[in-house]
Protein backbone atom coordinates (compact mmCIF):
# COMPACT_ATOMS: atom_id res chain seq x y z
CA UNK A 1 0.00 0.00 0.00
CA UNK A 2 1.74 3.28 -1.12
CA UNK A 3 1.20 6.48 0.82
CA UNK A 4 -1.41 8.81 -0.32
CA UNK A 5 0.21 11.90 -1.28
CA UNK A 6 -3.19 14.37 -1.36
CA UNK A 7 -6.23 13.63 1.15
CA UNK A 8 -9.33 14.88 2.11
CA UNK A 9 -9.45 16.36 5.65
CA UNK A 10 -11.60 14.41 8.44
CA UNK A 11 -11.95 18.26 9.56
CA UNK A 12 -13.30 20.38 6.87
CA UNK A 13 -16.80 22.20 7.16
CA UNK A 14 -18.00 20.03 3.84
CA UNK A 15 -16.18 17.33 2.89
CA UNK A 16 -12.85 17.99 3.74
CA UNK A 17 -11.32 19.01 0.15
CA UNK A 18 -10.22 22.30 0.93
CA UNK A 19 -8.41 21.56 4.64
CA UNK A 20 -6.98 18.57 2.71
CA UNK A 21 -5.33 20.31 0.06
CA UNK A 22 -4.06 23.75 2.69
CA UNK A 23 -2.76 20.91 4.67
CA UNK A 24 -0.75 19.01 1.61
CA UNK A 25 0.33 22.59 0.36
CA UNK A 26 1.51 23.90 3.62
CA UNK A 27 -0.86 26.94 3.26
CA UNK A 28 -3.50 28.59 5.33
CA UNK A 29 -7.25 26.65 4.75
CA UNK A 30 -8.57 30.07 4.87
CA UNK A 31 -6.85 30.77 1.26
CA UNK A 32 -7.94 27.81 -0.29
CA UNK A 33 -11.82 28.36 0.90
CA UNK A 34 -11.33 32.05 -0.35
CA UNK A 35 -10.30 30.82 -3.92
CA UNK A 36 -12.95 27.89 -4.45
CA UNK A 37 -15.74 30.73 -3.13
CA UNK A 38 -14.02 33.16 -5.92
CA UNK A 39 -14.43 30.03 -8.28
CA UNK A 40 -18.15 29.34 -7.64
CA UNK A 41 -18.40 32.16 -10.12
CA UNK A 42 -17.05 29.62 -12.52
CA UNK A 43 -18.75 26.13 -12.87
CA UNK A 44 -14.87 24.34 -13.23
CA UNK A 45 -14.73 24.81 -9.66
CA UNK A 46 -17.68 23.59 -8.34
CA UNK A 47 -17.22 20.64 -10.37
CA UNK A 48 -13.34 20.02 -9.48
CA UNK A 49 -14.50 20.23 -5.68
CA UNK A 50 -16.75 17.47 -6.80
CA UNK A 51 -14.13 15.50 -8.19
CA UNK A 52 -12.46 15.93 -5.44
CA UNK A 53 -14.74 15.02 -3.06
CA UNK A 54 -15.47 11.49 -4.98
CA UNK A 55 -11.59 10.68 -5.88
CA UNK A 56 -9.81 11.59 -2.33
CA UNK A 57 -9.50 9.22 0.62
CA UNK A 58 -10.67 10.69 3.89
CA UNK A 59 -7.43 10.53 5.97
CA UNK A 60 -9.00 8.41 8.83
CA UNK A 61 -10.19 5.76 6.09
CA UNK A 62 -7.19 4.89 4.42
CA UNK A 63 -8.49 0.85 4.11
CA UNK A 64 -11.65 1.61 2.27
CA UNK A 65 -9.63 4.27 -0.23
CA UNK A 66 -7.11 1.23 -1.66
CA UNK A 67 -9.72 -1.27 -2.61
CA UNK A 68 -10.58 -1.50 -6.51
CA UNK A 69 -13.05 0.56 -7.44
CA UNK A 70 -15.19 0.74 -10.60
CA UNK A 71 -13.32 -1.95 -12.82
CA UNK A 72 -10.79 -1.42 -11.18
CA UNK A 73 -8.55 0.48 -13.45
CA UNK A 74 -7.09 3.19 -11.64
CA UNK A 75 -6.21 1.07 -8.66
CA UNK A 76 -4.11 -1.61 -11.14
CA UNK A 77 -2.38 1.25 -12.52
CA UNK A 78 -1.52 2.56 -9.52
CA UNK A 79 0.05 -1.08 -8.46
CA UNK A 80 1.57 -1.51 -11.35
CA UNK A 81 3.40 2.09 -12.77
CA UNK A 82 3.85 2.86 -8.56
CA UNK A 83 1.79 6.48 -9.08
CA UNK A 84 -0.49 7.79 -6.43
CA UNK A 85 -4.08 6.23 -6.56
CA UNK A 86 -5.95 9.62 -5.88
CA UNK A 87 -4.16 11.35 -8.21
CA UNK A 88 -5.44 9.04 -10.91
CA UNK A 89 -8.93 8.95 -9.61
CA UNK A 90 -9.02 12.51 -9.86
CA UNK A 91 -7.39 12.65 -13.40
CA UNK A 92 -9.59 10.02 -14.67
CA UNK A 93 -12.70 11.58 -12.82
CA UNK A 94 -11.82 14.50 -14.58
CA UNK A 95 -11.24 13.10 -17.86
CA UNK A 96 -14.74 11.20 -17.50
CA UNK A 97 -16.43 14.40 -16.93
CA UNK A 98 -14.89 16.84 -19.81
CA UNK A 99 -14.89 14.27 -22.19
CA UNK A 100 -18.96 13.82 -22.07
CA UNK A 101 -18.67 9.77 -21.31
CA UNK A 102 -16.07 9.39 -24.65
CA UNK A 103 -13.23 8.43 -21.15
CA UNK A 104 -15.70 6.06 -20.03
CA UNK A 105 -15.18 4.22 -23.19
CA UNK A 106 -11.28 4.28 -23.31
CA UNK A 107 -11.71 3.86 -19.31
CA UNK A 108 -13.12 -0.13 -20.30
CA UNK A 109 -10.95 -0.47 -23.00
CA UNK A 110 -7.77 0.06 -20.12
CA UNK A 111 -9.95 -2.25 -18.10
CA UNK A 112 -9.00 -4.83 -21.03
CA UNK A 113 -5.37 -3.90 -21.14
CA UNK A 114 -4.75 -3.89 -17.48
CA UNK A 115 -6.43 -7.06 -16.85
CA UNK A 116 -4.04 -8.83 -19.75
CA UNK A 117 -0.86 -7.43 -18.42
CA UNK A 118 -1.92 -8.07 -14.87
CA UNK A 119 -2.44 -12.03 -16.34
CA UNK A 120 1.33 -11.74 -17.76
């Protein structure tokens, strides 16, 4: 089990996203909340946050975070290359929801990759 490098806070007023990432950044939480409230103007934000919330571990549930998760994929990557699991989640999260569901397509096709090379 690798180290999770970016984590939700188990002490955030919503979810935790925003103390997570001060705390992984070394900055003040107050800055972060101030920028994602400047961002609600935007829609990237509000969506990122979102992201967020559904691809970071909480940091007091580390056991249910690296478990295999739809198909799978990210989490076999993540054993395999040696990345960090929420940074994939997030980047494929991300992907999934800029791309319109064309991801979620080349996210099963990976699904078939991975599960070849994992069989090698």
């Amino acid at each position: 089990m690798s180290a999770v490098q970016i984590q939700r806070s188990a002490n955030g007023w919503i979810a935790g996203v925003c103390a997570g990432l001060a705390k992984h950044f070394d900055i003040p939480v107050w800055i972060v909340r101030m920028a994602w409230i400047l961002g609600v103007i935007c829609v990237v934000p509000f969506l990122f946050y979102f992201v967020c919330v559904v691809s970071l571990p909480k940091e007091n549930n580390q056991e249910a975070f690296y478990k295999p998760k739809v198909l799978g994929v990210c989490y076999d990557l993540s054993k395999t290359h040696g990345t960090d699991l929420s940074l994939l989640r997030v980047f494929a999260s991300s992907l999934a929801l800029i791309s319109f569901g064309v991801v979620a397509l080349i996210y099963l096709g990976l699904r078939l990759v991975v599960a070849k090379q994992s069989k090698n």
